[in-house]
C-alpha atoms as a PDB file:
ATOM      1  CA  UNK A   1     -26.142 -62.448   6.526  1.00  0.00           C
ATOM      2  CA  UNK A   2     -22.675 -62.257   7.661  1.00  0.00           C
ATOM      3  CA  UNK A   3     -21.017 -65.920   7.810  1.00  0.00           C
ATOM      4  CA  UNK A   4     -17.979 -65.911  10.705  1.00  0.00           C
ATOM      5  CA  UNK A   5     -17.496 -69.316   9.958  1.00  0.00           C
ATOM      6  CA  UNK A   6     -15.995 -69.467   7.083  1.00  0.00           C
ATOM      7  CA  UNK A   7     -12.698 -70.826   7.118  1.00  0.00           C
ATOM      8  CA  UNK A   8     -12.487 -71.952  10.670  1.00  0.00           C
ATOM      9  CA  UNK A   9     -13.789 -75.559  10.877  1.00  0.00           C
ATOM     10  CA  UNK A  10     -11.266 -78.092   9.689  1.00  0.00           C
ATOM     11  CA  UNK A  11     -11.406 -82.063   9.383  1.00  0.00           C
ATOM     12  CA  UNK A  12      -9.373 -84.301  10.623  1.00  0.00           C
ATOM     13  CA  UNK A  13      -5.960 -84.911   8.812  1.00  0.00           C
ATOM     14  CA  UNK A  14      -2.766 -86.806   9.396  1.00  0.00           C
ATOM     15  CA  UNK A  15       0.830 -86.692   7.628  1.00  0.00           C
ATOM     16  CA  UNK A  16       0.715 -89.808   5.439  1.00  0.00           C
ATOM     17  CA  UNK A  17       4.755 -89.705   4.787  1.00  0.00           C
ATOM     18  CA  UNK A  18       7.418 -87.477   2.726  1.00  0.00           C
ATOM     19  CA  UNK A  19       8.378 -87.786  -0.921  1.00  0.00           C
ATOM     20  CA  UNK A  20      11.867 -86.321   0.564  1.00  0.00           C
ATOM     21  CA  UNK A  21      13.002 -84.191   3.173  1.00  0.00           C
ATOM     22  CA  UNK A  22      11.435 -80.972   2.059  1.00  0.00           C
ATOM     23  CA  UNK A  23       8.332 -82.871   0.653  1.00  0.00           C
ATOM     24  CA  UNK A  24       4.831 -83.576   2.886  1.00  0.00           C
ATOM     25  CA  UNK A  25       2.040 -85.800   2.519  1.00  0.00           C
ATOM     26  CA  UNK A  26      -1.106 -85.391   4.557  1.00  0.00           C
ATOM     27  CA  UNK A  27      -4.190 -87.319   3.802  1.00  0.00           C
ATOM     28  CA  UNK A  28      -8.178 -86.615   4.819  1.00  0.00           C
ATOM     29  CA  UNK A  29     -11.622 -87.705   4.052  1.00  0.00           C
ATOM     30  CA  UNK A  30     -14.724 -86.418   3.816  1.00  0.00           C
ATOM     31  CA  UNK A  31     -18.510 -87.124   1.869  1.00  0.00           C
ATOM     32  CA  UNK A  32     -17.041 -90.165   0.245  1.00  0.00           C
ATOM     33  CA  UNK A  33     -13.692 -88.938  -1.137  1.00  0.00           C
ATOM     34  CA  UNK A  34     -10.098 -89.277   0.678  1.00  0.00           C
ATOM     35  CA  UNK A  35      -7.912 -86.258  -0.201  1.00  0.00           C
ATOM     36  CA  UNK A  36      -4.251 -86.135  -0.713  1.00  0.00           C
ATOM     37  CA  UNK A  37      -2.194 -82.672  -0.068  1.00  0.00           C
ATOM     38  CA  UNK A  38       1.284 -82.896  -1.158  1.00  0.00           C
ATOM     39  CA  UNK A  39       3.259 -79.789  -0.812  1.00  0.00           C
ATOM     40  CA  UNK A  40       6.602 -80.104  -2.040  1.00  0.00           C
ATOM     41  CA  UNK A  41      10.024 -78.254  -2.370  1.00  0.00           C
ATOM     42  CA  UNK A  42       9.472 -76.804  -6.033  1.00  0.00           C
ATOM     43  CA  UNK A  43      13.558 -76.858  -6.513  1.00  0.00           C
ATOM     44  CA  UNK A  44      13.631 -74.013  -8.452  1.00  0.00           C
ATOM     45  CA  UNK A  45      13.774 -70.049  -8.595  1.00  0.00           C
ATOM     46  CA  UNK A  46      10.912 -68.038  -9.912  1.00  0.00           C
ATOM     47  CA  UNK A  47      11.832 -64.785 -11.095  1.00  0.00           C
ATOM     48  CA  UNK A  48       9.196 -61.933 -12.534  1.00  0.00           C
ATOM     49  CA  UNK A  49       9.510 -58.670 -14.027  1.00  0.00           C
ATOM     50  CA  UNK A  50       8.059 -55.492 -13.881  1.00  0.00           C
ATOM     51  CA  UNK A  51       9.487 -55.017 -11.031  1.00  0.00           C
ATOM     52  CA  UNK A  52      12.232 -57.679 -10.817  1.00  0.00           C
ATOM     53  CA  UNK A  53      11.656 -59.936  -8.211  1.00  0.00           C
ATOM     54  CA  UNK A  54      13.219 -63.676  -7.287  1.00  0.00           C
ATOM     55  CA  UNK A  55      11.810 -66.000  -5.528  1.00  0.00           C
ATOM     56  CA  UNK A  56      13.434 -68.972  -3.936  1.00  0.00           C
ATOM     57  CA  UNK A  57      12.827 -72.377  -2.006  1.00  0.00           C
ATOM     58  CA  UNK A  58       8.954 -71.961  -3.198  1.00  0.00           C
ATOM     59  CA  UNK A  59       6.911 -74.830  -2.228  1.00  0.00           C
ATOM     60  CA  UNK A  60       4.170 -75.695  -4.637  1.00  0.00           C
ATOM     61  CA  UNK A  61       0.747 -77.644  -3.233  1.00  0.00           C
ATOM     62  CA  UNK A  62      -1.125 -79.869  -4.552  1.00  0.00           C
ATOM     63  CA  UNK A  63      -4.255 -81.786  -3.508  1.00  0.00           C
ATOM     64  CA  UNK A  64      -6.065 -84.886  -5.061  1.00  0.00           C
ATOM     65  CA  UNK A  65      -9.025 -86.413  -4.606  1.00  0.00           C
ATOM     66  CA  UNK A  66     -10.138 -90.204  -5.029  1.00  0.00           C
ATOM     67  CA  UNK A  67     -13.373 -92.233  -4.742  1.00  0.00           C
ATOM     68  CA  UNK A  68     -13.452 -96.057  -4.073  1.00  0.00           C
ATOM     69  CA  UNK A  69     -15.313 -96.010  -7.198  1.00  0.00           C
ATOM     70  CA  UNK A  70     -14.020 -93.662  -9.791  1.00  0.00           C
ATOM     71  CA  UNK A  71     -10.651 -93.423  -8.650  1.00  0.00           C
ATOM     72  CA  UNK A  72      -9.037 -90.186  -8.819  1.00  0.00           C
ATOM     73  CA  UNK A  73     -11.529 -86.996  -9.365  1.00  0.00           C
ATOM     74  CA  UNK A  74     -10.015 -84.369 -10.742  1.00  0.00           C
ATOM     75  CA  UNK A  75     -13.192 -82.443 -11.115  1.00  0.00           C
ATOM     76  CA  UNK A  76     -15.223 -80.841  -8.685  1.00  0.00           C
ATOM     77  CA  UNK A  77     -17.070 -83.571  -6.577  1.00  0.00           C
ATOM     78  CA  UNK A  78     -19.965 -81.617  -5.401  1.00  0.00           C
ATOM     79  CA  UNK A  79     -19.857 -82.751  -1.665  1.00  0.00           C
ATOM     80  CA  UNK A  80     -21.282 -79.722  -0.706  1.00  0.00           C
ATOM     81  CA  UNK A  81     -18.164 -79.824   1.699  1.00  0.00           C
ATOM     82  CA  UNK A  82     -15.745 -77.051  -0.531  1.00  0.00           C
ATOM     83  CA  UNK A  83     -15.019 -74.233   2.383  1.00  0.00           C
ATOM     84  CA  UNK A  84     -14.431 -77.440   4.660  1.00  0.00           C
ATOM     85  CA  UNK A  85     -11.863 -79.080   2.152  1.00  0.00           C
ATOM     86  CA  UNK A  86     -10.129 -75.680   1.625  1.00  0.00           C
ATOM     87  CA  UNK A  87     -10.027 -74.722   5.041  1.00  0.00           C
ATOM     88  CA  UNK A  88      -8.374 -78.207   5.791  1.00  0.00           C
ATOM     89  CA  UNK A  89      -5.676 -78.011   3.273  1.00  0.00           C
ATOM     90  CA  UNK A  90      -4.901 -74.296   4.851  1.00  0.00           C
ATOM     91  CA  UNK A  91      -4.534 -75.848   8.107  1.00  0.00           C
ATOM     92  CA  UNK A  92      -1.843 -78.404   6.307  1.00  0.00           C
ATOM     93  CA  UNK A  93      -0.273 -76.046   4.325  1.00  0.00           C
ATOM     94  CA  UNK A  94       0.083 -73.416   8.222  1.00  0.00           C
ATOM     95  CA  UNK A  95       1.296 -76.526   9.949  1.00  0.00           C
ATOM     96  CA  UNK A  96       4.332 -77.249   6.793  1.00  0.00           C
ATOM     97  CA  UNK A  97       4.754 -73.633   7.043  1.00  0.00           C
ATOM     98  CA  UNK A  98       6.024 -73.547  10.282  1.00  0.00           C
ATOM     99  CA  UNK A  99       7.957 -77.168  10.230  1.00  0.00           C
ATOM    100  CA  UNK A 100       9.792 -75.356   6.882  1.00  0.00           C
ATOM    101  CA  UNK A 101       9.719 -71.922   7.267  1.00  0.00           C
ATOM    102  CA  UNK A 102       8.475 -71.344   3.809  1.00  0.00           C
ATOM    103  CA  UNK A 103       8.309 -68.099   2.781  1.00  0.00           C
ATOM    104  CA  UNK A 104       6.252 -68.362  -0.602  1.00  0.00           C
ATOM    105  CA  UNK A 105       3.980 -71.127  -2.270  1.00  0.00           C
ATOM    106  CA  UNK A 106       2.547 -71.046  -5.759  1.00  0.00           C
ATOM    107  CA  UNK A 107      -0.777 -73.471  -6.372  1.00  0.00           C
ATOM    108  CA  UNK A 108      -2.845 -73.770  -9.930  1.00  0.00           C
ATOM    109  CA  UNK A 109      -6.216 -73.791 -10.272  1.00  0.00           C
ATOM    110  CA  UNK A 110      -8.000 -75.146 -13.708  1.00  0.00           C
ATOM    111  CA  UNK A 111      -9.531 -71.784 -15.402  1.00  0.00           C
ATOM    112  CA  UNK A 112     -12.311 -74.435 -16.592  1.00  0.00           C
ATOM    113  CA  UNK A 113     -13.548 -75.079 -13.808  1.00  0.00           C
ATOM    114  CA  UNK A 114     -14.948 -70.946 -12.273  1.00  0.00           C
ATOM    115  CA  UNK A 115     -16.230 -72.809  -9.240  1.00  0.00           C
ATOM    116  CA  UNK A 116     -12.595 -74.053  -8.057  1.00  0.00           C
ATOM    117  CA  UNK A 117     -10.685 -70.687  -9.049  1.00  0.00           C
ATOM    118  CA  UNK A 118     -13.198 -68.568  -7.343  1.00  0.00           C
ATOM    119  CA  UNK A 119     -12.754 -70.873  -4.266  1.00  0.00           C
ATOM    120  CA  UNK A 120      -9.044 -70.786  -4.940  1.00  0.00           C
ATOM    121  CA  UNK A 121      -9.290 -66.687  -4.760  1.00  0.00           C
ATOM    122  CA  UNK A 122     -11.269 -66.884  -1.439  1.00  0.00           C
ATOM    123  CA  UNK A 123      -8.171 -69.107  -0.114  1.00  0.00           C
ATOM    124  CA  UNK A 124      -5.637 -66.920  -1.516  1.00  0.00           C
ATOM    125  CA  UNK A 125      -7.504 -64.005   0.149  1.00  0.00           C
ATOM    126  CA  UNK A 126      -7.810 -65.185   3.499  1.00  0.00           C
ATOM    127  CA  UNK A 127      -4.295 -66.194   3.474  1.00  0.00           C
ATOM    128  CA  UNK A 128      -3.474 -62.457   2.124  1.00  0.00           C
ATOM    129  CA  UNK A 129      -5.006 -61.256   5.772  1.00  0.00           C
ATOM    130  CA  UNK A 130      -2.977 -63.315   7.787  1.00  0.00           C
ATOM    131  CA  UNK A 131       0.192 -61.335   6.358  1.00  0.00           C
ATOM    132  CA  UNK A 132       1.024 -63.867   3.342  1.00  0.00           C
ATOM    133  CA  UNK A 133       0.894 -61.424   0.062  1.00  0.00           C
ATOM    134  CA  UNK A 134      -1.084 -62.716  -2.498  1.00  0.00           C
ATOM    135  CA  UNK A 135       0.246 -62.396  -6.270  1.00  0.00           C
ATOM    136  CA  UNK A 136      -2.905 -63.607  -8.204  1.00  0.00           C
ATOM    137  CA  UNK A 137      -3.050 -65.237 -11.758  1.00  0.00           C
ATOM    138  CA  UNK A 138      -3.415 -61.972 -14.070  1.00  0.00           C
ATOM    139  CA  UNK A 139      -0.515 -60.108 -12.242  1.00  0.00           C
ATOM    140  CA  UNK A 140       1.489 -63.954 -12.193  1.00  0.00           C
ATOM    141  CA  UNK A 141       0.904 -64.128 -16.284  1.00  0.00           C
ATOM    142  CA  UNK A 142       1.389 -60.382 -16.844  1.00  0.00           C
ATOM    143  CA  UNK A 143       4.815 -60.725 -15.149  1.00  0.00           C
ATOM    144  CA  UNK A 144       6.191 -63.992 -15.672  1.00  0.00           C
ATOM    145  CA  UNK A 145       6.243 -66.895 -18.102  1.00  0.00           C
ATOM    146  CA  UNK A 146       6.119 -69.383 -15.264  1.00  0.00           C
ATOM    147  CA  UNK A 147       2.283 -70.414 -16.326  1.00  0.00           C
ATOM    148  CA  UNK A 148       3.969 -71.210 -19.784  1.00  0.00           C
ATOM    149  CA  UNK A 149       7.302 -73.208 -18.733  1.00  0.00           C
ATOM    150  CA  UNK A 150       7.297 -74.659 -15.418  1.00  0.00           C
ATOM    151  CA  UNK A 151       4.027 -76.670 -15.272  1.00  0.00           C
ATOM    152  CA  UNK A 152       2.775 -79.928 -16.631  1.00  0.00           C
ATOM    153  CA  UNK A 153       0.578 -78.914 -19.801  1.00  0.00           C
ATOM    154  CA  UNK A 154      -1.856 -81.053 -18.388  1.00  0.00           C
ATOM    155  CA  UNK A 155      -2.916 -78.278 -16.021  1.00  0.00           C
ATOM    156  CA  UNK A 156      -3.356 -75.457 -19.173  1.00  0.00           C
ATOM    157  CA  UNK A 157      -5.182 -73.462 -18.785  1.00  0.00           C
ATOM    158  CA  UNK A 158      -4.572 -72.868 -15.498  1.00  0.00           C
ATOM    159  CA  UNK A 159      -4.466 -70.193 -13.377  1.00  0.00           C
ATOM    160  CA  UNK A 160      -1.056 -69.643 -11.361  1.00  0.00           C
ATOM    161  CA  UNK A 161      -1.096 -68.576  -7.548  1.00  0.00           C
ATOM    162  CA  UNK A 162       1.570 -66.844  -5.383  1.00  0.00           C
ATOM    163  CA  UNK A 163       1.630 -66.659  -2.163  1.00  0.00           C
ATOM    164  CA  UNK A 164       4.798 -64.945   0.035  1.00  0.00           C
ATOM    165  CA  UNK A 165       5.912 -63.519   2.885  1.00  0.00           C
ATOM    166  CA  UNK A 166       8.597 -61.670   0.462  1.00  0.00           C
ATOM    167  CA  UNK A 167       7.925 -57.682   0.288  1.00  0.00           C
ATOM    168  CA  UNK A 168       7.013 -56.321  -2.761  1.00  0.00           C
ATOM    169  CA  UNK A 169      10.406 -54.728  -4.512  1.00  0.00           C
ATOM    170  CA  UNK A 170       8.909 -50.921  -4.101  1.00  0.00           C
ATOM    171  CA  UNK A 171       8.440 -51.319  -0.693  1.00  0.00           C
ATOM    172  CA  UNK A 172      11.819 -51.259   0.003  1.00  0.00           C
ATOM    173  CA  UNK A 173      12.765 -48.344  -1.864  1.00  0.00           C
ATOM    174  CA  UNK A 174      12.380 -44.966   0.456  1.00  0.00           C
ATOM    175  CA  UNK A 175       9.174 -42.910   0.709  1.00  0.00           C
ATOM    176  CA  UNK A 176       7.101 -45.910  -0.702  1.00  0.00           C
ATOM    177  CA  UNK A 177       4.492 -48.092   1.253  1.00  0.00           C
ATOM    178  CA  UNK A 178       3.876 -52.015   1.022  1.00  0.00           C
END
């Protein structure tokens, strides 16, 4: 059985405010729980090796969830609504895109929960086919110290995603492909 569906229905969403210029707030609901998607200017450089790369003005996003009665959720709810969610915050995070031109995002995903990375992977890959180029968390932590320095320890162990519209470095050297 071949699902076409997947990724295409969204729920409704509004901007709920900006943290500062660069910063956007967008809130939804759905099966009891209000979500909030902040994706914000990250204010620094990230810069890997093997091969050298630099990436600047990289947004990060971030979504939280909340119940009337537990407050804020930072496992996974088990809505039964996941793709929905996901697809939602894509359809935020295409809209900021084009308000900010961003050219590369990086999002963590908590390695204990397998349920939420592997979703996180299926987001990252359908992103990947609309042209984005998807540096995932093995390549991220084989190349960079970024999971290690520039997050709250709160979110260890995590898993570190890159998304940009930045060529890889040995594309642009002659006789080489993308």
């Amino acid at each position: 059985m071949f699902i076409t569906e997947l990724f295409t229905k969204t729920i409704p969403w509004q901007y709920t405010g900006t943290v500062t210029d660069n910063d956007h707030r967008a809130e939804f609901s759905s099966g009891g729980f209000a979500y909030i998607v902040d994706i914000t200017d990250f204010h620094h450089r990230v810069e890997m090796g093997g091969p050298h790369e630099e990436f600047k003005n990289v947004f990060s996003v971030t979504f939280t969830q909340y119940s009337e009665k537990e407050g804020s959720v930072d496992s996974i709810t088990g809505s039964g609504n996941a793709i929905a969610i996901l697809t939602t915050v894509m359809e935020i995070m295409k809209d900021v895109i084009e308000i900010e031109n961003i050219q590369t995002f990086m999002f963590t995903a908590d390695n204990r929960e397998p349920s939420r990375v592997k979703l996180y992977n299926r987001m990252a890959s359908q992103l990947e086919k609309k042209g984005w180029r998807y540096i995932g968390p093995k390549e991220v932590q084989a190349r960079s110290d970024i999971a290690d320095d520039d997050f709250d320890p709160s979110h260890k162990p995590s898993s570190v995603y890159i998304l940009t519209k930045q060529p890889h470095p040995h594309s642009l050297m002659k006789g080489t492909r993308a």
